[in-house]
Protein backbone atom coordinates (compact mmCIF):
# COMPACT_ATOMS: atom_id res chain seq x y z
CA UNK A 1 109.15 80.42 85.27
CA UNK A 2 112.73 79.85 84.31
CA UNK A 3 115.50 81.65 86.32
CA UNK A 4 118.23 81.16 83.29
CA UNK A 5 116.52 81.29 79.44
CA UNK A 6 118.77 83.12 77.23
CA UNK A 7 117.06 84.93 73.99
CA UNK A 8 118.36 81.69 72.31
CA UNK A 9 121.61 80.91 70.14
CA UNK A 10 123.86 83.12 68.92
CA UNK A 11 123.53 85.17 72.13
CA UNK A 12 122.44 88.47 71.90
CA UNK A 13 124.49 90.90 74.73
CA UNK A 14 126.88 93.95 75.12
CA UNK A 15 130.31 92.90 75.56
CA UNK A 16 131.37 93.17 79.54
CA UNK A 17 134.31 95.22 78.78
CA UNK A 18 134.15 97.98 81.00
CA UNK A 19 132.38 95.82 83.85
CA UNK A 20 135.97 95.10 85.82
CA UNK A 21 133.99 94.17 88.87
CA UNK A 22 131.90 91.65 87.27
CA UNK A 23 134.93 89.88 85.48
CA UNK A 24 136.73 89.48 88.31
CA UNK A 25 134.50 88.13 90.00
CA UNK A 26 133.91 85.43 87.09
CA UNK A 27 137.65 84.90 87.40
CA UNK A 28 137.74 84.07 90.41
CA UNK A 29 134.51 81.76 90.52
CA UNK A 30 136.51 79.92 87.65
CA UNK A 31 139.47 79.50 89.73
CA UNK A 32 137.61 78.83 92.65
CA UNK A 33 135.70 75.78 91.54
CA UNK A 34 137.94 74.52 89.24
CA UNK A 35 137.07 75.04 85.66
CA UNK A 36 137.64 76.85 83.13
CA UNK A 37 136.55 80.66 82.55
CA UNK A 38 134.26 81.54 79.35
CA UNK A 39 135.89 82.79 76.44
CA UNK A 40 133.50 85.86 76.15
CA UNK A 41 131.25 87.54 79.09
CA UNK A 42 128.03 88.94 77.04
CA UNK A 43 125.25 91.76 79.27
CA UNK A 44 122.05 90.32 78.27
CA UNK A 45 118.81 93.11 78.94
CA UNK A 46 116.87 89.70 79.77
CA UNK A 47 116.80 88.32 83.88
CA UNK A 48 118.98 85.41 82.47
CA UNK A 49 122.43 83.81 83.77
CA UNK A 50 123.24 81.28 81.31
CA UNK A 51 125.83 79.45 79.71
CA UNK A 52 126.21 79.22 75.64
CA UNK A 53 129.12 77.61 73.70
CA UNK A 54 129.69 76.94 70.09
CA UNK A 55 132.73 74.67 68.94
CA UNK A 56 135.16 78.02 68.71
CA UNK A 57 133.85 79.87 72.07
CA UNK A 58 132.09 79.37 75.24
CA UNK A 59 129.99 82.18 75.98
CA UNK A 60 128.44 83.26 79.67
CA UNK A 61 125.90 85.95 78.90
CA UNK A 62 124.83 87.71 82.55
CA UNK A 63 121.55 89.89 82.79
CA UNK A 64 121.80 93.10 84.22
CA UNK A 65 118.02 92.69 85.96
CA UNK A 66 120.25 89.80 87.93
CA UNK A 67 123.02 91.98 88.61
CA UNK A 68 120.88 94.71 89.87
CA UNK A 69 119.21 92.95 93.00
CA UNK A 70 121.31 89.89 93.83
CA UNK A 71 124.32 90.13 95.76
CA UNK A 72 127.78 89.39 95.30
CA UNK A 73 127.61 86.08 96.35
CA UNK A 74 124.41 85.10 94.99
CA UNK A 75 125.72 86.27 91.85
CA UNK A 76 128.91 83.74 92.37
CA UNK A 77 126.73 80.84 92.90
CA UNK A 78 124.79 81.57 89.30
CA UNK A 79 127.93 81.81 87.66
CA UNK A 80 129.81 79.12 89.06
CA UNK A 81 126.37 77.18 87.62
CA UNK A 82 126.79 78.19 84.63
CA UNK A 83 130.65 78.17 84.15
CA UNK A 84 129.88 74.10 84.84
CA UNK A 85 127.36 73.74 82.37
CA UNK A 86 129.86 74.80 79.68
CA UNK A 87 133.10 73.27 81.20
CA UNK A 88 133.04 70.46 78.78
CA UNK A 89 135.06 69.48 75.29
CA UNK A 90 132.59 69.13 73.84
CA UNK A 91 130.33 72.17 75.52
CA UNK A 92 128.54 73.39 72.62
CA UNK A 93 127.13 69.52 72.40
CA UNK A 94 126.23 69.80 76.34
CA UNK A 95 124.11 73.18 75.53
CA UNK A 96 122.41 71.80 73.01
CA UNK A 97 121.20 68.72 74.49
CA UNK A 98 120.35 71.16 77.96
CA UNK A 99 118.21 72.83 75.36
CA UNK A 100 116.59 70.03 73.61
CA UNK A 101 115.85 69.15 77.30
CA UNK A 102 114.16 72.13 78.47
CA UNK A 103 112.41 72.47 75.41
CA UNK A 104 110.61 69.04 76.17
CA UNK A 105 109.35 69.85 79.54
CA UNK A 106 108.02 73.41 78.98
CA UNK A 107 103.98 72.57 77.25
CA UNK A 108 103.37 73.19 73.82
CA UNK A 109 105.54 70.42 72.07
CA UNK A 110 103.97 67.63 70.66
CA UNK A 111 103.27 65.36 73.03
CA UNK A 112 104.57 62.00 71.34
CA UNK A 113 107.68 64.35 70.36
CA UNK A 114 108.14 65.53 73.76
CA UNK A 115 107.88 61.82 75.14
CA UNK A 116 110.93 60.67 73.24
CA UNK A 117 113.40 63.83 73.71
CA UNK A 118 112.93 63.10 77.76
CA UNK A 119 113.60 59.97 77.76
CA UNK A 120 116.83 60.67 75.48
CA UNK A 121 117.81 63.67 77.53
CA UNK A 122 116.56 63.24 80.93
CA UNK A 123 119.56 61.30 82.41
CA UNK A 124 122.18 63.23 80.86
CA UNK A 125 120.00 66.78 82.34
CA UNK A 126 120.03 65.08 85.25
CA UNK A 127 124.09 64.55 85.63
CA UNK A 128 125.02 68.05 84.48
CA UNK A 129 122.36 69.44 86.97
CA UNK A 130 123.90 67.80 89.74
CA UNK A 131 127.52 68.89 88.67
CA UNK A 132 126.23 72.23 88.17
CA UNK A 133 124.71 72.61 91.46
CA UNK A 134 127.90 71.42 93.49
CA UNK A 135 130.13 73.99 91.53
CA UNK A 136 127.26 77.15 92.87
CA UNK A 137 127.20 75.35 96.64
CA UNK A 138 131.02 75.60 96.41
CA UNK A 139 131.69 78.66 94.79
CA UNK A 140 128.80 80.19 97.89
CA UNK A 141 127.50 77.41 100.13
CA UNK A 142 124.44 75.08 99.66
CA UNK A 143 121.86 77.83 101.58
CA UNK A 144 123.39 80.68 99.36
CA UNK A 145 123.43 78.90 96.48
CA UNK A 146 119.54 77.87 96.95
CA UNK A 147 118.23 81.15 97.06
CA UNK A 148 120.22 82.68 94.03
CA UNK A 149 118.30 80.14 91.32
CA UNK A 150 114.80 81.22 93.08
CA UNK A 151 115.91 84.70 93.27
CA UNK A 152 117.05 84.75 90.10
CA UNK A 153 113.73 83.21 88.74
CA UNK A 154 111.52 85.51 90.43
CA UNK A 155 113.80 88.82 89.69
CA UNK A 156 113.02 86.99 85.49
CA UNK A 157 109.56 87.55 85.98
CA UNK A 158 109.03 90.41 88.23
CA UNK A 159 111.49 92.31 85.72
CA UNK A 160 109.42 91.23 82.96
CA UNK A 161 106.55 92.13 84.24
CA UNK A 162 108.12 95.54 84.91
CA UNK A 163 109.38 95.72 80.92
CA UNK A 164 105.84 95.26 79.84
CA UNK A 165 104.14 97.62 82.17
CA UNK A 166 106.56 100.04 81.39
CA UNK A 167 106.92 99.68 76.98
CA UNK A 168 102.75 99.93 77.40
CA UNK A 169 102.58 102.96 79.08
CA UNK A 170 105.70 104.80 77.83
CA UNK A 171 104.73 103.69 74.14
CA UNK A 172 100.98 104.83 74.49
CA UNK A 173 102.24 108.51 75.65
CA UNK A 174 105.04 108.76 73.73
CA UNK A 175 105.44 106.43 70.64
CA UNK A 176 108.66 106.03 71.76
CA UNK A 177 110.54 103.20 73.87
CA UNK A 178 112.24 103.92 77.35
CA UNK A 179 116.32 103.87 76.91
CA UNK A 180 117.28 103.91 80.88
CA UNK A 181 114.59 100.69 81.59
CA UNK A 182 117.31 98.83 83.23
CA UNK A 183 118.64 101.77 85.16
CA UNK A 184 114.44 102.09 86.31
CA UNK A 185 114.63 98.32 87.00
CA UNK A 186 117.89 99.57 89.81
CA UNK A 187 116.19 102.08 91.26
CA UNK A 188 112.58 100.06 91.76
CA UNK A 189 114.68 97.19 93.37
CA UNK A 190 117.01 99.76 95.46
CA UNK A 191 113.14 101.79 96.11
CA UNK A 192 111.67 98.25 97.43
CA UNK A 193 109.14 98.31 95.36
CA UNK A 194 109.55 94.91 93.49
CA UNK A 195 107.90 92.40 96.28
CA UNK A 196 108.22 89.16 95.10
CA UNK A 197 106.70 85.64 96.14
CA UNK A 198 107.69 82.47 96.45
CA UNK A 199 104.94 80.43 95.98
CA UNK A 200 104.23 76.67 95.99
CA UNK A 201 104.22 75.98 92.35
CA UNK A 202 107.51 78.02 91.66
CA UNK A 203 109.56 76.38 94.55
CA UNK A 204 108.59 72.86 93.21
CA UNK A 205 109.62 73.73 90.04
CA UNK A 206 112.97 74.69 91.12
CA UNK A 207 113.41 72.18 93.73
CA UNK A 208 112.50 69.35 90.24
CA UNK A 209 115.07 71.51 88.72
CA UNK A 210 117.43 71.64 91.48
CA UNK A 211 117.57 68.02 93.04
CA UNK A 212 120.87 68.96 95.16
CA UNK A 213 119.55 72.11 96.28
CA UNK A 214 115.97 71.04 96.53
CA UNK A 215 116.19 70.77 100.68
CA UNK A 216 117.37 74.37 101.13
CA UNK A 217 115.20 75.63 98.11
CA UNK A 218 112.22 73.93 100.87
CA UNK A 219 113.68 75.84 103.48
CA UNK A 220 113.26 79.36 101.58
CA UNK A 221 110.48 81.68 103.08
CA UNK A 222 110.12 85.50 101.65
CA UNK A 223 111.97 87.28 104.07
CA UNK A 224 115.11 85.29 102.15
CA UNK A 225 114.39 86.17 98.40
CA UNK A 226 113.42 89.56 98.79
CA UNK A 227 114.90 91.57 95.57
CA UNK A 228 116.63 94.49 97.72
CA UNK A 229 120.13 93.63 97.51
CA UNK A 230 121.98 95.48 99.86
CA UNK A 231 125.94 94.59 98.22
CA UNK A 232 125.32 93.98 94.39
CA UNK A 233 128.21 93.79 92.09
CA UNK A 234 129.72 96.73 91.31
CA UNK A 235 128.67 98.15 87.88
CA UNK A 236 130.04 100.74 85.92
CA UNK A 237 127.32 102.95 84.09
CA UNK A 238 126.20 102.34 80.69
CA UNK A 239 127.12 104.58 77.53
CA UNK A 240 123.48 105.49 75.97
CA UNK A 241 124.00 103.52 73.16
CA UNK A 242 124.71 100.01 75.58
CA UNK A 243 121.24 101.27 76.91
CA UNK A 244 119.38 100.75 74.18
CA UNK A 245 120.94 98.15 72.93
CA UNK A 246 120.02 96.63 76.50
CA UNK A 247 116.98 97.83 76.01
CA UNK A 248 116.44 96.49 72.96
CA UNK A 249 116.94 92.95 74.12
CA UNK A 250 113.78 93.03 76.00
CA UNK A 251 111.19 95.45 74.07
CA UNK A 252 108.54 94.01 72.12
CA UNK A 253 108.38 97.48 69.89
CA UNK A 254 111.67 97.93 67.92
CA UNK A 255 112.15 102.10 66.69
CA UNK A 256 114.52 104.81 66.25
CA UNK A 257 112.39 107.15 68.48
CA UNK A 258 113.98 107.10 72.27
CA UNK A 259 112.91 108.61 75.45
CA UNK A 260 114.30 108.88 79.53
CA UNK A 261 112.49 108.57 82.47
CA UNK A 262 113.95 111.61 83.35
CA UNK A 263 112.13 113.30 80.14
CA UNK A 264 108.65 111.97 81.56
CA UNK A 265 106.75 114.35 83.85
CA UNK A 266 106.43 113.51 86.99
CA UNK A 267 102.81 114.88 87.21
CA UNK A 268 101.49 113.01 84.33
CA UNK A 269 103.42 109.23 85.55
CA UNK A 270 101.31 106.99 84.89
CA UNK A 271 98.58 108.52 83.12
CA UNK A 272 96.21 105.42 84.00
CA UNK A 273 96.35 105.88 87.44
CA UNK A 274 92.96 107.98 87.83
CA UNK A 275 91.26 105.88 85.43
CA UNK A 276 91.96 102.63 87.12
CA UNK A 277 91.32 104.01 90.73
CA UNK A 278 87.82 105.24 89.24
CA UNK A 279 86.95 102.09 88.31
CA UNK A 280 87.73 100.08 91.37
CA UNK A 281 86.13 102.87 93.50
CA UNK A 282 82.68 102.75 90.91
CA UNK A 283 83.01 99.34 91.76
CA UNK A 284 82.69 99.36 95.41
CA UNK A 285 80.24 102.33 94.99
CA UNK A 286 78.17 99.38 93.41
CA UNK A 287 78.50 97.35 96.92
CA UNK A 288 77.82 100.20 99.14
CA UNK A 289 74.57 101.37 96.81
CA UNK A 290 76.25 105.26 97.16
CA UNK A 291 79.53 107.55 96.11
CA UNK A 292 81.91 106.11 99.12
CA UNK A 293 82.90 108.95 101.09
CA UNK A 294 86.72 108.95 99.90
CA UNK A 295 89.53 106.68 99.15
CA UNK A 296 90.07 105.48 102.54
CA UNK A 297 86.75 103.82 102.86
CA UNK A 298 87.49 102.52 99.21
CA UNK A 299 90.19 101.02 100.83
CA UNK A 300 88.70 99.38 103.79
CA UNK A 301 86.07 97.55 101.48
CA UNK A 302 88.87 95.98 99.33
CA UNK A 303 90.60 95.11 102.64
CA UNK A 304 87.81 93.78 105.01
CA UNK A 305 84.64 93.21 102.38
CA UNK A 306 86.45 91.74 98.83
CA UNK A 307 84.22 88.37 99.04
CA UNK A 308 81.03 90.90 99.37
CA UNK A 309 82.85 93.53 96.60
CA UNK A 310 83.01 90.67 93.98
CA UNK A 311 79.98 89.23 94.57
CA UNK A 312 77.69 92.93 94.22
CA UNK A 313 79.70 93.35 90.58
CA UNK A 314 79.54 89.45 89.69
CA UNK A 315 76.17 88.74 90.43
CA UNK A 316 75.37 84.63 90.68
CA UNK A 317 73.10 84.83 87.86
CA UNK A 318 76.01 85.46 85.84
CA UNK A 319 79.16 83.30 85.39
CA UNK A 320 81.47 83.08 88.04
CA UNK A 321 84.43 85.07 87.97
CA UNK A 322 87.95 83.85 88.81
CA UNK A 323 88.53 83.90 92.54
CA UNK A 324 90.19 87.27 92.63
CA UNK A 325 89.78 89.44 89.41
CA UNK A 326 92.90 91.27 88.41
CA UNK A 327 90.64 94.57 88.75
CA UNK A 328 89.38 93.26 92.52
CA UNK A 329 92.64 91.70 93.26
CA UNK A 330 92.95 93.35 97.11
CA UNK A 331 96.22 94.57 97.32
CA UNK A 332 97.27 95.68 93.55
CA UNK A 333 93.61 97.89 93.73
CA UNK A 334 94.36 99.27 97.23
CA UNK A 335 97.92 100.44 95.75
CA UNK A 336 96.23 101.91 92.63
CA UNK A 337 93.74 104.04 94.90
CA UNK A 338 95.14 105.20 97.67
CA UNK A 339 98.72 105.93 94.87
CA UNK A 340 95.43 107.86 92.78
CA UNK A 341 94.94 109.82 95.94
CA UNK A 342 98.38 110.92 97.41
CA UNK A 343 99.21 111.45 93.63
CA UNK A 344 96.59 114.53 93.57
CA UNK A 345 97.93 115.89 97.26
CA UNK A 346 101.51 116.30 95.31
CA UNK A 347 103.02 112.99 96.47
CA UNK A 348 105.93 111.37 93.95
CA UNK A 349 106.52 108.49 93.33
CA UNK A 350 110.49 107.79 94.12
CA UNK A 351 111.32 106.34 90.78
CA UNK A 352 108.45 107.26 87.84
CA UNK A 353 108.75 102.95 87.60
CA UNK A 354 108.62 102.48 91.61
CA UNK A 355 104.89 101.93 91.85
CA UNK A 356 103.55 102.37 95.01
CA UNK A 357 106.90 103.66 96.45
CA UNK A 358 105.64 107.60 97.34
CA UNK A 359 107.21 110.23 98.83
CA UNK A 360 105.41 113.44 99.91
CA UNK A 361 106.59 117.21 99.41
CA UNK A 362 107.91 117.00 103.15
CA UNK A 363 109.44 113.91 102.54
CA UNK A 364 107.67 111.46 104.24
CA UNK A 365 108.17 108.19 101.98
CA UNK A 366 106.06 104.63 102.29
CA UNK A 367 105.72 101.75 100.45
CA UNK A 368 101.83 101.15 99.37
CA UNK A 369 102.36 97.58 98.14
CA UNK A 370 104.26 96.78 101.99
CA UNK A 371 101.70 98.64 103.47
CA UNK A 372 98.49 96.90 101.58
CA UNK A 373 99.87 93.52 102.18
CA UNK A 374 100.33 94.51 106.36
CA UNK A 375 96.60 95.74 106.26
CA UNK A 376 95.32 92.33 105.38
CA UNK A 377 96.11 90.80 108.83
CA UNK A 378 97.49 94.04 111.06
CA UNK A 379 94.99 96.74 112.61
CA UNK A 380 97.41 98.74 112.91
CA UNK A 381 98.61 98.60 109.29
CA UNK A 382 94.99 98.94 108.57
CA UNK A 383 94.81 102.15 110.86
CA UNK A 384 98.19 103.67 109.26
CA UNK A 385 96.86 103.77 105.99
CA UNK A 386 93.79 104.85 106.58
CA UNK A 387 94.82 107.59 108.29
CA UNK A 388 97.43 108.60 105.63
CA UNK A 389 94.36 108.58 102.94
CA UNK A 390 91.75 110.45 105.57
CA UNK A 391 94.19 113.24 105.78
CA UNK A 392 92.95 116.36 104.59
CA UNK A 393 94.55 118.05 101.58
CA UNK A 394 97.25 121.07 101.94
């Protein structure tokens, strides 16, 4: 994972002109750190802060996923990072070779290839990494400054992930691609729903990445990257035609045909909802040798018997499966039930792209995902959702 890839040279973004929050607040990282401020401020649709220069212009292009669930001064320590990168004479030369660089480590490139452009590159990455880590840990402090690159890397995927899910579903039902998906991506990270993970491989990564950030980046549990940011930068709304041009940045399927959340049923979001739940509940029907009796004891098997659940539909005579199939995976399959369930006794989802984030016709509201993950080790979790999915219909 990469917490700053742009789409790749020339830049593709929406000019920041009507974002006055978000240029001051470059302005001021500039002055505040010493260097100088980019020429043009792009909105990229991708999770990216990154720096870009060609020998007329130095470009910062800022994703609004960042902007969305980072605060303020997270968001000064990424662009104080980036303002560095391209505070050189010569900056479009420095982005290039940062380039050539990255492009070595990530797999794929011929080895022999590969070899040669670290060895070229890898002390030069190395001094404008440093330099570019003391300009975030001034413009924000060293701790601040740690958890904006992992937050920023996780909010990359987790909004990527989001894009995908999203363009699948919309597209199957609709032929059409969703305008407002970074306005969805807002209200899933204001709804809680996106619960991201730091795990070991990731904060490595970024600690490799990050030498003079790498002991905070250690220090980092979940409860400090969560993406619910409770002061992001101010943002003024998007004209429709920004949106899809946002949009556009990050869709795989490229049309003229256009469509809102808002013009999506509620009732019929997401349409695969049943069909998943009725697989994962045929699947524990398998275990249990009968119908269970409803979704809550569904539920309880992924929660308490998943070792016993993957072994009755993987038998040992056949090939082993992975350790935790993506349609046994505990806590995704709980969410997809027990959302299946409250879904047909008229709960909501918040957002139609909040998934697992319900509210009920009286307004009671939880978070399945928070919920699922409590169950694993708390009773009383375990009790609380139970008893939400034994309750009878109204």
């Amino acid at each position: 994972m990469r917490y700053g890839r742009p789409p790749g040279p020339p830049p593709r973004g929406v000019e920041a002109t009507t974002q006055a929050e978000l240029l001051t607040l470059i302005t001021e990282v500039a002055a505040r750190v010493g260097v100088a401020p980019p020429d043009v401020v792009l909105l990229s649709g991708h999770g990216v802060v990154r720096g870009w220069a060609s020998r007329r212009r130095r470009i910062l292009l800022v994703g609004v996923p960042v902007l969305y669930c980072l605060a303020v001064d997270e968001v000064r320590a990424l662009v104080a990072h980036e303002l560095a990168v391209i505070d050189h004479r010569r900056a479009h030369l420095v982005v290039r070779l940062r380039e050539l660089h990255d492009e070595a480590v990530e797999p794929g490139l011929a080895r022999g290839r590969s070899l040669s452009v670290l060895r070229a590159t890898q002390h030069f990455a190395d001094a404008l990494e440093r330099r570019a880590d003391q300009a975030a840990s001034s413009a924000s402090g060293l701790h601040t400054a740690a958890r904006a690159v992992v937050k920023a890397d996780l909010a990359e995927f987790e909004f990527a992930d989001l894009a995908f899910d999203v363009e699948e579903q919309v597209w199957q039902r609709t032929g059409a691609a969703v305008q407002d998906l970074h306005a969805g991506w807002q209200a899933v990270a204001r709804a809680g729903a996106v619960v991201a993970e730091l795990d070991e491989d990731t904060r490595a990564t970024l600690m490799a990445r990050h030498p003079s950030l790498a002991g905070a980046i250690g220090s980092l549990t979940d409860a400090h990257v969560g993406l619910r940011a409770l002061d992001p930068v101010p943002m003024a709304p998007f004209t429709p035609s920004a949106e899809r041009a946002l949009a556009g940045h990050v869709l795989k399927r490229q049309g003229t045909q256009w469509v809102t959340f808002a013009a999506l049923p509620d009732e019929e979001w997401p349409g695969w909802l049943a069909r998943q739940a009725r697989s994962v509940t045929e699947q524990v029907a398998t275990l249990l040798r009968r119908p269970p009796l409803g979704p809550a004891e569904v539920v309880e098997v992924l929660l308490t018997r998943l070792d016993e659940l993957i072994a009755a539909n993987w038998p040992s005579a056949q090939p082993e499966p992975p350790a935790e199939p993506a349609e046994l995976d505990g806590t995704p399959s709980v969410v997809v039930v027990a959302e299946a369930a409250l879904t047909e006794r008229g709960w909501r989802r918040v957002h139609p792209a909040a998934a697992g984030v319900l509210v009920a016709p009286d307004g009671e509201q939880h978070n399945l995902t928070l919920l699922a993950r409590a169950a694993h080790d708390s009773p009383a979790a375990l009790a609380v959702l139970l008893e939400l999915l034994s309750r009878p219909s109204i």
